[in-house]
Structures are given as C-alpha cells and as structure tokens.
PDB file of N, CA and C in Angstrom:
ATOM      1  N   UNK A   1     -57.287 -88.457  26.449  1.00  0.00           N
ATOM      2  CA  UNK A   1     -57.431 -87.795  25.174  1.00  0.00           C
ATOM      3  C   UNK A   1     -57.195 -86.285  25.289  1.00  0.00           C
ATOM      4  N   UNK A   2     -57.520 -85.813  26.424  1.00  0.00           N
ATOM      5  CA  UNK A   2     -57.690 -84.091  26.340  1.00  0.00           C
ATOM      6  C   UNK A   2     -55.965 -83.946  26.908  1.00  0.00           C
ATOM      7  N   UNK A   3     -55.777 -84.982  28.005  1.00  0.00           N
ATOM      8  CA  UNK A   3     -54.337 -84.201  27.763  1.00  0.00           C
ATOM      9  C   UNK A   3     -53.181 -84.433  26.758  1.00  0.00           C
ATOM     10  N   UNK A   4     -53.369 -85.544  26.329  1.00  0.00           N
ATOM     11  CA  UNK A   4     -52.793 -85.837  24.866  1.00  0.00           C
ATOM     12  C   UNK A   4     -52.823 -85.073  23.282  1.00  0.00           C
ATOM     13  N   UNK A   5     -54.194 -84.322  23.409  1.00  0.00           N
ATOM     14  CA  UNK A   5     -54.088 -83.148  22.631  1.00  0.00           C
ATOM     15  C   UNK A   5     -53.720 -81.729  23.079  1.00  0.00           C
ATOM     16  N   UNK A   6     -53.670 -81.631  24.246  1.00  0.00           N
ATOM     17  CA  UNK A   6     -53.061 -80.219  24.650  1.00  0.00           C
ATOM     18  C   UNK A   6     -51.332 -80.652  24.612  1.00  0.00           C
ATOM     19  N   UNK A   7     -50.944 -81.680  24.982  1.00  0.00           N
ATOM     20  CA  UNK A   7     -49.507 -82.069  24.671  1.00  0.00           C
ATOM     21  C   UNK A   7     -49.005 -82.581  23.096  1.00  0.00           C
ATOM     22  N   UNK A   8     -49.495 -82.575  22.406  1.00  0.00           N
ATOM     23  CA  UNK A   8     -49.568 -83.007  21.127  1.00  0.00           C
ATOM     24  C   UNK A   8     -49.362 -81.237  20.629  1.00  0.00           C
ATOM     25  N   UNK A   9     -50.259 -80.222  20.799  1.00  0.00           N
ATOM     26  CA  UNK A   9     -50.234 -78.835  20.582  1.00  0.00           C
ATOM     27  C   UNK A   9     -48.954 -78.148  20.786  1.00  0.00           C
ATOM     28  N   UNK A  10     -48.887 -78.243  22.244  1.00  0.00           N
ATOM     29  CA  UNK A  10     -47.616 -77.641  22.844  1.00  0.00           C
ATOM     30  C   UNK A  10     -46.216 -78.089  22.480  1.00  0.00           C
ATOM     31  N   UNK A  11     -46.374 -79.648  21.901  1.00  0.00           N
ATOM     32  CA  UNK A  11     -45.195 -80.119  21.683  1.00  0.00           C
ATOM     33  C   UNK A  11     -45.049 -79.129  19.815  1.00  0.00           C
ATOM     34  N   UNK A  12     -46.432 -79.483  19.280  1.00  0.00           N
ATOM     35  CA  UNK A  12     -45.937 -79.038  17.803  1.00  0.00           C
ATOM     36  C   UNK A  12     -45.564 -76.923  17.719  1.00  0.00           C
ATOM     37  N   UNK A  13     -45.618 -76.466  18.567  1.00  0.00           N
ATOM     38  CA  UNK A  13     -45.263 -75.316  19.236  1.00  0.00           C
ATOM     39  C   UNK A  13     -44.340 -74.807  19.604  1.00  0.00           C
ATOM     40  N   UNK A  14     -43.627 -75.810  20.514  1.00  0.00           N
ATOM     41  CA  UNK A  14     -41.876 -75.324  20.804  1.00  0.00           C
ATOM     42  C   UNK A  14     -41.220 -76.578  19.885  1.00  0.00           C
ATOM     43  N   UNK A  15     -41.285 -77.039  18.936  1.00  0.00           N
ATOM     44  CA  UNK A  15     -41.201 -77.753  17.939  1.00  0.00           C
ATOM     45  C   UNK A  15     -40.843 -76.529  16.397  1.00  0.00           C
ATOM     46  N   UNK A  16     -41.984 -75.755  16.295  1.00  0.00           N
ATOM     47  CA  UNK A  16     -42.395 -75.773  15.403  1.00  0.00           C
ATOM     48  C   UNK A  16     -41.204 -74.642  14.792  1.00  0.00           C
ATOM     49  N   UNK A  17     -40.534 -75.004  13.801  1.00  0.00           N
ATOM     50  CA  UNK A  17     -39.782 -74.480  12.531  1.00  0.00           C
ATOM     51  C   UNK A  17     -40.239 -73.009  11.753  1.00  0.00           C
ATOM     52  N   UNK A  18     -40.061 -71.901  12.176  1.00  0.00           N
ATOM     53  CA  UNK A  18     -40.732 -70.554  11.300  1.00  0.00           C
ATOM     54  C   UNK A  18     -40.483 -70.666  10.199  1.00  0.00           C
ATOM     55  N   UNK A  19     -38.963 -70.805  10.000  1.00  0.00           N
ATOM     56  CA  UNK A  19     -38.300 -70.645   8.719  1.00  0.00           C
ATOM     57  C   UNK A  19     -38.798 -71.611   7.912  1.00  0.00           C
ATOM     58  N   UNK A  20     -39.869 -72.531   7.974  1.00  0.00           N
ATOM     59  CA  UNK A  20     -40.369 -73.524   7.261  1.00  0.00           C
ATOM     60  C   UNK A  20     -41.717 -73.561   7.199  1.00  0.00           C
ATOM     61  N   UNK A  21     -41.773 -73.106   6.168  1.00  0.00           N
ATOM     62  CA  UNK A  21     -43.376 -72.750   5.934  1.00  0.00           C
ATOM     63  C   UNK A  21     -44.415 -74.294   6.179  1.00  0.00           C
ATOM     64  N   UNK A  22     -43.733 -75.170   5.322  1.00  0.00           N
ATOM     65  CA  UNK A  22     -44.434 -75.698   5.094  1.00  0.00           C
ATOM     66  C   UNK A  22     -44.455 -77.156   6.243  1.00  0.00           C
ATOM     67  N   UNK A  23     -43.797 -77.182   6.634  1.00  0.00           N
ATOM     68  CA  UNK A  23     -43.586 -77.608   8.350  1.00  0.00           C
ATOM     69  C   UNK A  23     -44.499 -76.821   9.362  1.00  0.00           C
ATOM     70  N   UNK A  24     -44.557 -75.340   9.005  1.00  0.00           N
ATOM     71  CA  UNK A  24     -45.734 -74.873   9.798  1.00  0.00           C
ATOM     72  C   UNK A  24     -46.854 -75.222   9.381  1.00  0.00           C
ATOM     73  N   UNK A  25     -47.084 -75.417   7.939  1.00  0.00           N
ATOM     74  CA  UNK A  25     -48.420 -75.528   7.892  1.00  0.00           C
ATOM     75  C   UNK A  25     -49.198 -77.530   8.547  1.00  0.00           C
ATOM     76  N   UNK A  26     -47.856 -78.239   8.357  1.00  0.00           N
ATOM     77  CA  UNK A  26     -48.293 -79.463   8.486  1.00  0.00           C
ATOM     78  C   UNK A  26     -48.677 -79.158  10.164  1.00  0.00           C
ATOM     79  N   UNK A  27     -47.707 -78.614  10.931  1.00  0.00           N
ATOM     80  CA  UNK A  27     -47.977 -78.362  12.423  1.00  0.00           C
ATOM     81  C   UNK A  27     -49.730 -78.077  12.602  1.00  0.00           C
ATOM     82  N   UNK A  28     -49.667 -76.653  12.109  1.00  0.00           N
ATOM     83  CA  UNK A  28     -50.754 -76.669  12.321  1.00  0.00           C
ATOM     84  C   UNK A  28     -52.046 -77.387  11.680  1.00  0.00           C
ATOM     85  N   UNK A  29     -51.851 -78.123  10.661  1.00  0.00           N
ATOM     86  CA  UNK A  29     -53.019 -79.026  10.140  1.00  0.00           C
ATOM     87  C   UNK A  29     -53.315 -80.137  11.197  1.00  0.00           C
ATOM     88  N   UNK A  30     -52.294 -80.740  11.419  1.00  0.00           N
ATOM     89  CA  UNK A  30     -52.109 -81.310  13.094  1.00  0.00           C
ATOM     90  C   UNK A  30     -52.950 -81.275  13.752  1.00  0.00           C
ATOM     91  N   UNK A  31     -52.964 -80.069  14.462  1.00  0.00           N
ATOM     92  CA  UNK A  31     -54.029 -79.466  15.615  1.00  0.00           C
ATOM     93  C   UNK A  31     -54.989 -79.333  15.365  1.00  0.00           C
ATOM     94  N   UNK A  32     -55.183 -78.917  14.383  1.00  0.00           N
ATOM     95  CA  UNK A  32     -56.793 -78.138  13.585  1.00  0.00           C
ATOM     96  C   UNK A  32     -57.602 -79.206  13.701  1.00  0.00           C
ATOM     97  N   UNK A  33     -56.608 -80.410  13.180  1.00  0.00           N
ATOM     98  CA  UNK A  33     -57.910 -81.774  12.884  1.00  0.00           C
ATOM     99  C   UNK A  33     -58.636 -82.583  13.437  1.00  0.00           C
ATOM    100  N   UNK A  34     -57.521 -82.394  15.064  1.00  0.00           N
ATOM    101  CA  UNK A  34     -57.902 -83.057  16.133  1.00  0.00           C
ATOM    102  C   UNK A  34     -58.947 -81.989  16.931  1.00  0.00           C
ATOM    103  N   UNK A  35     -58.943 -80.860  16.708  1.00  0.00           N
ATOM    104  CA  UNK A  35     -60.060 -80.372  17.423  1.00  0.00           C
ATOM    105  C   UNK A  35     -61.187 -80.298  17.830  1.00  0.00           C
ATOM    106  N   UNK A  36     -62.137 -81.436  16.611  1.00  0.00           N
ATOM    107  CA  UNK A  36     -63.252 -81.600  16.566  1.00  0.00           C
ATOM    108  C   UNK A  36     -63.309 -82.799  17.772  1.00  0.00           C
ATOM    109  N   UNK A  37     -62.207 -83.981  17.772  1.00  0.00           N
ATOM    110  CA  UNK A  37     -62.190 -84.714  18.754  1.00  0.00           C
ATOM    111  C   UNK A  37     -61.918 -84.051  20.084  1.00  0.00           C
ATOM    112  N   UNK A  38     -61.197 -82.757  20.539  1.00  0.00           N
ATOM    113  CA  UNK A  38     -61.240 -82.613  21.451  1.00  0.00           C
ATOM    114  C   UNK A  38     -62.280 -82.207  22.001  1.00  0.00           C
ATOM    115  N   UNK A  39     -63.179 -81.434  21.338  1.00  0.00           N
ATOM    116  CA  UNK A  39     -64.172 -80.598  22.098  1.00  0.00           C
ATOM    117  C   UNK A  39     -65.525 -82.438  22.302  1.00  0.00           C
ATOM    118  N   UNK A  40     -65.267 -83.101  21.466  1.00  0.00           N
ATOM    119  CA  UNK A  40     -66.270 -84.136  21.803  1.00  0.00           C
ATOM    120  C   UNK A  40     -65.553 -84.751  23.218  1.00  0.00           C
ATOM    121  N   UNK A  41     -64.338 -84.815  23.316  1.00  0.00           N
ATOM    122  CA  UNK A  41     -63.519 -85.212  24.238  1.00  0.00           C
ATOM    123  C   UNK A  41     -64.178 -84.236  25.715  1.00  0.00           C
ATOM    124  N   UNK A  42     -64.065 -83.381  25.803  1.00  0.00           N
ATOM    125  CA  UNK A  42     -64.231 -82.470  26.554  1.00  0.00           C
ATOM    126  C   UNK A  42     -65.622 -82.260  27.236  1.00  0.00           C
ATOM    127  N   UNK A  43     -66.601 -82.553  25.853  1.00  0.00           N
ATOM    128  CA  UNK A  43     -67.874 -82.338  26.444  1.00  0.00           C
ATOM    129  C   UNK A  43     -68.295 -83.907  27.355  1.00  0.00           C
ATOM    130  N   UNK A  44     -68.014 -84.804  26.966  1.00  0.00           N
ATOM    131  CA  UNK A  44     -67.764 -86.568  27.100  1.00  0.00           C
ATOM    132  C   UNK A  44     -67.515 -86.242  28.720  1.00  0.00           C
ATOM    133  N   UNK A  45     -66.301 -85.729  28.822  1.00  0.00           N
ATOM    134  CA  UNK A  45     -65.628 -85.081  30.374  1.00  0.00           C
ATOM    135  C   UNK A  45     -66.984 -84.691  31.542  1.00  0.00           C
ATOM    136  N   UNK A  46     -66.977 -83.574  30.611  1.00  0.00           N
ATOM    137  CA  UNK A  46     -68.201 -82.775  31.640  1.00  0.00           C
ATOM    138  C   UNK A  46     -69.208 -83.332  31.730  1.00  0.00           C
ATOM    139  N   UNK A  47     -70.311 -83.734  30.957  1.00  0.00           N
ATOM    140  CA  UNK A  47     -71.087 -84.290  30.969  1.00  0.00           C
ATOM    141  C   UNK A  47     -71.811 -85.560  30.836  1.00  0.00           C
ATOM    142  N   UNK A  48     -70.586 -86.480  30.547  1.00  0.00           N
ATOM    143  CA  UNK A  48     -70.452 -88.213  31.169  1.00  0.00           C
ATOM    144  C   UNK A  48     -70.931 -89.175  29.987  1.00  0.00           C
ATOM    145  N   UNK A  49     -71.310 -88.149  28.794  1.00  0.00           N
ATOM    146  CA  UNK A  49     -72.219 -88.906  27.817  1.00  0.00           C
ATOM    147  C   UNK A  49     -72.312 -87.677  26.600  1.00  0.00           C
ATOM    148  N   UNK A  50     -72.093 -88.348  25.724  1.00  0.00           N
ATOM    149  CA  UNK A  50     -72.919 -87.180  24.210  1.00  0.00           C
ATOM    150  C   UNK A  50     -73.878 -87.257  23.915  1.00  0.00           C
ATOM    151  N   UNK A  51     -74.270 -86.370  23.255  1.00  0.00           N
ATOM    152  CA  UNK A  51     -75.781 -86.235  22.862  1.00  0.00           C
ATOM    153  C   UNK A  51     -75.650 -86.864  21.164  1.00  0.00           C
ATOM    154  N   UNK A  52     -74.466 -86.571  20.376  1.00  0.00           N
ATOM    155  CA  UNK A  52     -74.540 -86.921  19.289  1.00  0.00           C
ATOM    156  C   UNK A  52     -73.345 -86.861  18.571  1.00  0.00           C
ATOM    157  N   UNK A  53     -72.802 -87.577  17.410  1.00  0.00           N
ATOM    158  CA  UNK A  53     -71.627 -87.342  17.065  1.00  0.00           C
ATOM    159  C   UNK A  53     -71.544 -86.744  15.796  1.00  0.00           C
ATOM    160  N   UNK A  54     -72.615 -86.057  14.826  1.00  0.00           N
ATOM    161  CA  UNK A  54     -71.917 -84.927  14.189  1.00  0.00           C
ATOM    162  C   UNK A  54     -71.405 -83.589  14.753  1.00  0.00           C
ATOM    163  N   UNK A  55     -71.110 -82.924  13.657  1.00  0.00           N
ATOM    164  CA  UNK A  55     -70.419 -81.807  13.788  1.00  0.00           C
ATOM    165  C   UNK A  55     -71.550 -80.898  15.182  1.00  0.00           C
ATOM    166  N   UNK A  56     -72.548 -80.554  14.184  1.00  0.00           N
ATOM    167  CA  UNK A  56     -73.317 -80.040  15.046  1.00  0.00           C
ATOM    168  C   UNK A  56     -74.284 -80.271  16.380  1.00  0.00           C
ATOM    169  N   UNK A  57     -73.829 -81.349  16.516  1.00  0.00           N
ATOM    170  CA  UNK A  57     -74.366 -82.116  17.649  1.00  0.00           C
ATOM    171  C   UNK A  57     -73.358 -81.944  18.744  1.00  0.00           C
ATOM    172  N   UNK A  58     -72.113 -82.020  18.405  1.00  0.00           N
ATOM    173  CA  UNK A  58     -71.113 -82.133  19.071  1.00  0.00           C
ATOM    174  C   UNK A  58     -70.748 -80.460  19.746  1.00  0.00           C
ATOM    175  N   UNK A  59     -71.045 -79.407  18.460  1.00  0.00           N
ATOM    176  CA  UNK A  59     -70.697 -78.558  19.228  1.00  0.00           C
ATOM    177  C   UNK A  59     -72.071 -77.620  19.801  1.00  0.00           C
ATOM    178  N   UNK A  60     -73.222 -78.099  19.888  1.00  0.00           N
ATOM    179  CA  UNK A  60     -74.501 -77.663  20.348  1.00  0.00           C
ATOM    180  C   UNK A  60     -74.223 -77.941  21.654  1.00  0.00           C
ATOM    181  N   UNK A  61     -73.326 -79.497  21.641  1.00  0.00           N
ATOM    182  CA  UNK A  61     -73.234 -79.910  23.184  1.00  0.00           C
ATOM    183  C   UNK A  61     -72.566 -79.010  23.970  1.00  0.00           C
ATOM    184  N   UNK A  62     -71.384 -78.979  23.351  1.00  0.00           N
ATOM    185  CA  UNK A  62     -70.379 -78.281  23.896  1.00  0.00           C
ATOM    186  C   UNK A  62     -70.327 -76.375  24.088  1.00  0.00           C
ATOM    187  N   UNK A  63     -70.996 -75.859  23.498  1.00  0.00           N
ATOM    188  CA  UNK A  63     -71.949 -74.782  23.788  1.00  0.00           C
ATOM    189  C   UNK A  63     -72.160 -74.462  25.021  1.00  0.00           C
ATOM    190  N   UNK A  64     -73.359 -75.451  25.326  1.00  0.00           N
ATOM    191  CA  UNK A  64     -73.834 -75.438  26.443  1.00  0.00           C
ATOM    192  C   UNK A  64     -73.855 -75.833  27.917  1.00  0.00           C
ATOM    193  N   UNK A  65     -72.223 -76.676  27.540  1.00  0.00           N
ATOM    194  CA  UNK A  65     -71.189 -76.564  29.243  1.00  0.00           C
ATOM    195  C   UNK A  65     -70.656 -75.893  28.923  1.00  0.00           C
ATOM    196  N   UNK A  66     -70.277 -75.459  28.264  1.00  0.00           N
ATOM    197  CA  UNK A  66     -68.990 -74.280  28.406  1.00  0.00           C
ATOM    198  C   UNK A  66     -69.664 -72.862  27.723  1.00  0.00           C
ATOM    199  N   UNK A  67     -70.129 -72.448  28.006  1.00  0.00           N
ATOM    200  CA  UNK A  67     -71.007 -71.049  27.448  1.00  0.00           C
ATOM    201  C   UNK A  67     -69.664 -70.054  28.145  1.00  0.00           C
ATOM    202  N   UNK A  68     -68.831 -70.289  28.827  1.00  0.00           N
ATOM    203  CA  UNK A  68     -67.775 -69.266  28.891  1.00  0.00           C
ATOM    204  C   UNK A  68     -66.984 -68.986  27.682  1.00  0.00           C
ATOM    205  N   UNK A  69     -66.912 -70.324  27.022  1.00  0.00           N
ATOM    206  CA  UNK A  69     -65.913 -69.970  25.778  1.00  0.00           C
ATOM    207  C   UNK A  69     -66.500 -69.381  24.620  1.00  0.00           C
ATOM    208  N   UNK A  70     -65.413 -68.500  23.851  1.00  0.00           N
ATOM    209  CA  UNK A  70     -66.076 -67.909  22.998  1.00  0.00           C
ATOM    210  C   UNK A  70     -66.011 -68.599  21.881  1.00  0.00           C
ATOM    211  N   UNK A  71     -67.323 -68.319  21.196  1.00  0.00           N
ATOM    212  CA  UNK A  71     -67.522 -68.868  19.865  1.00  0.00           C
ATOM    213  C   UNK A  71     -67.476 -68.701  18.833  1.00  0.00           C
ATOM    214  N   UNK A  72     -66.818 -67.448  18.574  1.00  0.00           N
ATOM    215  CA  UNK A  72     -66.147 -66.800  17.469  1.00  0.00           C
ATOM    216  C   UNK A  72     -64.630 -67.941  17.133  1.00  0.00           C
ATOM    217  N   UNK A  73     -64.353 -67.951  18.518  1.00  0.00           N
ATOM    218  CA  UNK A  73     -62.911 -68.540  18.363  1.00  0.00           C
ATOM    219  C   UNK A  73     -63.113 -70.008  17.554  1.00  0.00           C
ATOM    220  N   UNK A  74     -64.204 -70.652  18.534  1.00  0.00           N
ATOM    221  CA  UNK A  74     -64.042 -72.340  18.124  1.00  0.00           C
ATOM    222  C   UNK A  74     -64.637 -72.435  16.421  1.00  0.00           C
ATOM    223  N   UNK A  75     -65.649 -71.641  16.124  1.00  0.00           N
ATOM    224  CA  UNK A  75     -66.056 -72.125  15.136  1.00  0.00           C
ATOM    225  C   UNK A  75     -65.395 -71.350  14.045  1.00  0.00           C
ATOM    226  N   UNK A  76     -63.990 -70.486  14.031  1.00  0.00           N
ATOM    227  CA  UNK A  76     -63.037 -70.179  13.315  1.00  0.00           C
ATOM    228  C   UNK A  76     -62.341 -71.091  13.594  1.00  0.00           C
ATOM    229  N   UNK A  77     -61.584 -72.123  14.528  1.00  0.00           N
ATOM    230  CA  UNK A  77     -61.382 -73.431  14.028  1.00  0.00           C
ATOM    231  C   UNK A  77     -61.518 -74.560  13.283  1.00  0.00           C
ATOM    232  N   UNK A  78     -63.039 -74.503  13.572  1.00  0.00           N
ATOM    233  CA  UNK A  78     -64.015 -75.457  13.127  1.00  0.00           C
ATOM    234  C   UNK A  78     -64.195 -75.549  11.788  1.00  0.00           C
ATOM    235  N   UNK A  79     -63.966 -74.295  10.797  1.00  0.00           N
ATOM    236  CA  UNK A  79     -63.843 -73.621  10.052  1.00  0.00           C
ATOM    237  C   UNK A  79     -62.990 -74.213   8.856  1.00  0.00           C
ATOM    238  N   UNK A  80     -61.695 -73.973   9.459  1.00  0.00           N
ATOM    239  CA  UNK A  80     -60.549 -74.777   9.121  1.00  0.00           C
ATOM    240  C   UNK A  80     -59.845 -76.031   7.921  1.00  0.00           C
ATOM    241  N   UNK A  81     -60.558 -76.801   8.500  1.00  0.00           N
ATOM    242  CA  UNK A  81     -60.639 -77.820   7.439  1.00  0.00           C
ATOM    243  C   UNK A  81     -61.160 -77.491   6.259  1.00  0.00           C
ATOM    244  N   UNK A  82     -62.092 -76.807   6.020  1.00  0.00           N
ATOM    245  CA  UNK A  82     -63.110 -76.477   4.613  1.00  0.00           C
ATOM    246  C   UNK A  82     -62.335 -75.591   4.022  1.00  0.00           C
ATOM    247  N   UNK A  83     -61.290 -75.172   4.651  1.00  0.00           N
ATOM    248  CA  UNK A  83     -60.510 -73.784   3.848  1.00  0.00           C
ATOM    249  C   UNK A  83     -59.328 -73.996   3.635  1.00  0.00           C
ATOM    250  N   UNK A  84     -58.705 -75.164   3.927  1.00  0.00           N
ATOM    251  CA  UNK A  84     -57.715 -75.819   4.302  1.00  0.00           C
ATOM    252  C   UNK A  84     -56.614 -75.242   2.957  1.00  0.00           C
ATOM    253  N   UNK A  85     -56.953 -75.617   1.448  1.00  0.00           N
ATOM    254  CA  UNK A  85     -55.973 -75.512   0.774  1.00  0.00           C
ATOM    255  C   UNK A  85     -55.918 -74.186   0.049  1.00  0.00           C
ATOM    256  N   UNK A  86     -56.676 -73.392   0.831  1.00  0.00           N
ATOM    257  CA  UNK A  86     -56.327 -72.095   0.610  1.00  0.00           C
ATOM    258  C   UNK A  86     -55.903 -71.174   1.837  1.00  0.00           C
ATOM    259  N   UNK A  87     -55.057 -71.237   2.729  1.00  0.00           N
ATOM    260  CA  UNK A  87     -54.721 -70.938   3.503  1.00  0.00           C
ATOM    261  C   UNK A  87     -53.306 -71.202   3.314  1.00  0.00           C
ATOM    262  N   UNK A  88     -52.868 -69.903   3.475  1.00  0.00           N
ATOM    263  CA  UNK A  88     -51.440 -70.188   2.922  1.00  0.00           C
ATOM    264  C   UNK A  88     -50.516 -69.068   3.875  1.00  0.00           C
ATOM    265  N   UNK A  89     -51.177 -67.860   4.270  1.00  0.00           N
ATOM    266  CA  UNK A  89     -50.154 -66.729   5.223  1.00  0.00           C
ATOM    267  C   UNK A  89     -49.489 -67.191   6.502  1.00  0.00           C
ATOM    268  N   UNK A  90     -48.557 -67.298   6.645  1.00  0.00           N
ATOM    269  CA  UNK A  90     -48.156 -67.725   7.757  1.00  0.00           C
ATOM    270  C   UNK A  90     -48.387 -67.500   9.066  1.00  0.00           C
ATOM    271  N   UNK A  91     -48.631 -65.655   9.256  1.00  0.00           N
ATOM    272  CA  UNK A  91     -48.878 -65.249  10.755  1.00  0.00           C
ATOM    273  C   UNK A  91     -50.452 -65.475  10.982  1.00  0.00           C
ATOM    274  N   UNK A  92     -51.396 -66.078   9.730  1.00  0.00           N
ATOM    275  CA  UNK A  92     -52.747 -66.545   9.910  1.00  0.00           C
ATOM    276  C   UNK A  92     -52.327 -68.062  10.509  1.00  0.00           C
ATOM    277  N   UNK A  93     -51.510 -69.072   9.538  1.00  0.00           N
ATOM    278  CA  UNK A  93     -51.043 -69.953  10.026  1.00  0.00           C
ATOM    279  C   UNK A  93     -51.011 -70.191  11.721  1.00  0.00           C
ATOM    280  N   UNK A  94     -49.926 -68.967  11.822  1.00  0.00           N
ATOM    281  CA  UNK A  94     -49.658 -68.989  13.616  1.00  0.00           C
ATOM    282  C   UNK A  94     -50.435 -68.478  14.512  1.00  0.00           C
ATOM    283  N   UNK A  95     -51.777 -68.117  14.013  1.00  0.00           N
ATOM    284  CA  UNK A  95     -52.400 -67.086  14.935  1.00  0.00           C
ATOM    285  C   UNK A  95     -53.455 -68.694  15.118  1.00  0.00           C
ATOM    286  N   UNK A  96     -54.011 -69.399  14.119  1.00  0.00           N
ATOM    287  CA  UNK A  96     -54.672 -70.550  14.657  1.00  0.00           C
ATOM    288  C   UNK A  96     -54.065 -71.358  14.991  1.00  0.00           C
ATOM    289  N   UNK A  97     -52.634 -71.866  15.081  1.00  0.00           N
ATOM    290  CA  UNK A  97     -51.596 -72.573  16.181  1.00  0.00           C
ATOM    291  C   UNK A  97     -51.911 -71.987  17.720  1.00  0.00           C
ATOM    292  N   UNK A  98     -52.043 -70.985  18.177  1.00  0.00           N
ATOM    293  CA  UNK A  98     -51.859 -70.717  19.108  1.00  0.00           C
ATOM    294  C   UNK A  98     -53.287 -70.182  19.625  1.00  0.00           C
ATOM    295  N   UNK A  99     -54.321 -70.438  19.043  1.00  0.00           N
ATOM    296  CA  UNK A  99     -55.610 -69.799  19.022  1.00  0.00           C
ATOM    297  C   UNK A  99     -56.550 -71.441  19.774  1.00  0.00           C
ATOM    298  N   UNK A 100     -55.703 -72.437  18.977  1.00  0.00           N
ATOM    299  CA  UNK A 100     -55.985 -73.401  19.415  1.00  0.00           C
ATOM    300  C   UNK A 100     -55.461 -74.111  20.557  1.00  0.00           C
ATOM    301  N   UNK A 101     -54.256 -74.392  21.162  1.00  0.00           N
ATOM    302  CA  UNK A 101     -53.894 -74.216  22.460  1.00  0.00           C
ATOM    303  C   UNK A 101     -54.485 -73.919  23.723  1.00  0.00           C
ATOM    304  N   UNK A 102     -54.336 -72.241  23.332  1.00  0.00           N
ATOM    305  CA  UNK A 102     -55.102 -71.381  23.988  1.00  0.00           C
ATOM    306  C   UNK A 102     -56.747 -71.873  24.623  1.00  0.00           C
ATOM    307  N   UNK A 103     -57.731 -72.357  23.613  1.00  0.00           N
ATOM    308  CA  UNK A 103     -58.840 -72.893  23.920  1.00  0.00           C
ATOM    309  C   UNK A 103     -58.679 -73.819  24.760  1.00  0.00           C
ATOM    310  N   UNK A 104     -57.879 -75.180  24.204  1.00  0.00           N
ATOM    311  CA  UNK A 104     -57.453 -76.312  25.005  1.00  0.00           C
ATOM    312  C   UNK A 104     -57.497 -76.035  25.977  1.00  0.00           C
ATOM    313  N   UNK A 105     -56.004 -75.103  26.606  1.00  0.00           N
ATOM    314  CA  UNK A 105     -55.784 -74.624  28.126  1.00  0.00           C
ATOM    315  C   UNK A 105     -56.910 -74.351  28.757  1.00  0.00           C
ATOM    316  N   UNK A 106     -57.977 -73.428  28.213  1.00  0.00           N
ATOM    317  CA  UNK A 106     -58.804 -72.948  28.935  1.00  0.00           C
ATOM    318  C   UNK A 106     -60.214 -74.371  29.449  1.00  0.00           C
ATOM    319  N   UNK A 107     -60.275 -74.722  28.511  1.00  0.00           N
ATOM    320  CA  UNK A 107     -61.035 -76.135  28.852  1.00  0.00           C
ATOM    321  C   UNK A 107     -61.104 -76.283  29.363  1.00  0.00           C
ATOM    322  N   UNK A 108     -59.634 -77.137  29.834  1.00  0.00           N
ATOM    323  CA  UNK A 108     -59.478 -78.053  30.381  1.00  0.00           C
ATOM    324  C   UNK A 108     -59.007 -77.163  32.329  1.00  0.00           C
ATOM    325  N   UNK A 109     -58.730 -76.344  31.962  1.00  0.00           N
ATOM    326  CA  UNK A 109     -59.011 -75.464  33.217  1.00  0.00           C
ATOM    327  C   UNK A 109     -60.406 -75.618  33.484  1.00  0.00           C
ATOM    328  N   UNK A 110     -61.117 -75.154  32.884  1.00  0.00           N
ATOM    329  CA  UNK A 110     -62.082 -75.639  33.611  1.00  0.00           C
ATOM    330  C   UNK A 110     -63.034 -76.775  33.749  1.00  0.00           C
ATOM    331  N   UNK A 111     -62.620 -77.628  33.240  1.00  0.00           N
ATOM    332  CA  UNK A 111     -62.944 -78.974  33.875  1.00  0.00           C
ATOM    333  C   UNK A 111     -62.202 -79.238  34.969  1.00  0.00           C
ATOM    334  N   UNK A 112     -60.746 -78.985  35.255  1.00  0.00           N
ATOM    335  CA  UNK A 112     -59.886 -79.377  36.454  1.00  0.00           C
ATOM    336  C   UNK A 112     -60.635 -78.474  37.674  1.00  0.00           C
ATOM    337  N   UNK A 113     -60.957 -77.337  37.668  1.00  0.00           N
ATOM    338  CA  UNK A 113     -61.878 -76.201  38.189  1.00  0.00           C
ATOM    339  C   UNK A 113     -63.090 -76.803  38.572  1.00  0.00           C
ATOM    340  N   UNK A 114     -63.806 -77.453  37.941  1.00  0.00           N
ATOM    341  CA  UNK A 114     -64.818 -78.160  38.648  1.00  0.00           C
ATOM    342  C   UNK A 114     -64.920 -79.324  39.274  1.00  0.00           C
ATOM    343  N   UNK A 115     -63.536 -80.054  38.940  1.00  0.00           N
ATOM    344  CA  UNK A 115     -63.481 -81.239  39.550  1.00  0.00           C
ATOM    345  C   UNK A 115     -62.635 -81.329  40.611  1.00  0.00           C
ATOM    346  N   UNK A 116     -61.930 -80.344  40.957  1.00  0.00           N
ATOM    347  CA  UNK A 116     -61.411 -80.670  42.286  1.00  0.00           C
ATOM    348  C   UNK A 116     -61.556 -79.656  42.876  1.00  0.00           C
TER     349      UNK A 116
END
C-alpha cells in the first residue's frame, strides 16, 4: 500500500498536464484522498496494529511514531477534502501535489531507516 501510493503520486507528477487545469486538479484530488489511507498505512507499518480507524484516531496514532513529521503539513492535507470545491489556484493546487509526495518520501524513509 505505501509503495503504491508514493508511485501512484509520482506517477500523477511527471504525468501531470500544467496547461490543464482541470487535469491538475483531478491529479491532485487523487493524492489528497488517498492520504488518509496512507498515514493509517504507515502507522499499521510501524507499529503492527491500529489503535483506531477514525480520522482522529488514525492521526493521534500516527503523531506519535512519527513526531519528526511536521504537522502543519499533514493536517493541511488532511484539510483538503472539506475545502475541496473551493480550491481552485493552481500553484496552491501544485504546492499540495508536491507537499504530499514529499511527506510520503519522508515516511517511508523512515520506516526503511528503521527496518534495515
């Protein structure tokens, strides 16, 4: 799952159409939506088991293995969906395309970081 959404990202990335707004925006709705599964994905990883599967359960978990990541970032993801059809600028568009990635990579770095 975790590398299937970091390849799912990267693919909609060197994929992704500027000159098409609205191709960007589907790109990034894409990513945005799966994020909530990744970070349950992720915490699942590290810690072998969840504590719970709402929103806030999920990211209380995930908090607290990964206290490196910042949380400005994820929960301006997290965000996302609720704001969804008012979001319309493009370089906002591209700044959470690549805002999200970015997290992924780092993750999953460090899960690979602790496991081998």
């Amino acid at each position: 799952m975790l590398a299937y959404s970091l390849w799912i990202t990267r693919k909609n990335i060197i994929e992704l159409n500027y000159a098409n707004k609205r191709k960007l925006k589907e790109s990034v709705k894409s990513c945005i939506g799966g994020f909530k599964n990744f970070l349950r994905s992720a915490s699942y990883v590290k810690a072998g088991s969840l504590k719970g599967d709402s929103t806030s359960e999920i990211l209380e978990q995930f908090y607290s293995l990964f206290p490196e990541i910042n949380r400005e970032e994820v929960e301006e993801l997290m965000k996302v969906p609720y704001k969804w059809d008012s979001i319309d600028e493009e370089n906002y568009l591209k700044e959470l395309l690549f805002s999200s990635l970015n997290l992924r990579e780092k993750i999953i770095e460090i899960i690979a970081k602790e496991n081998f």
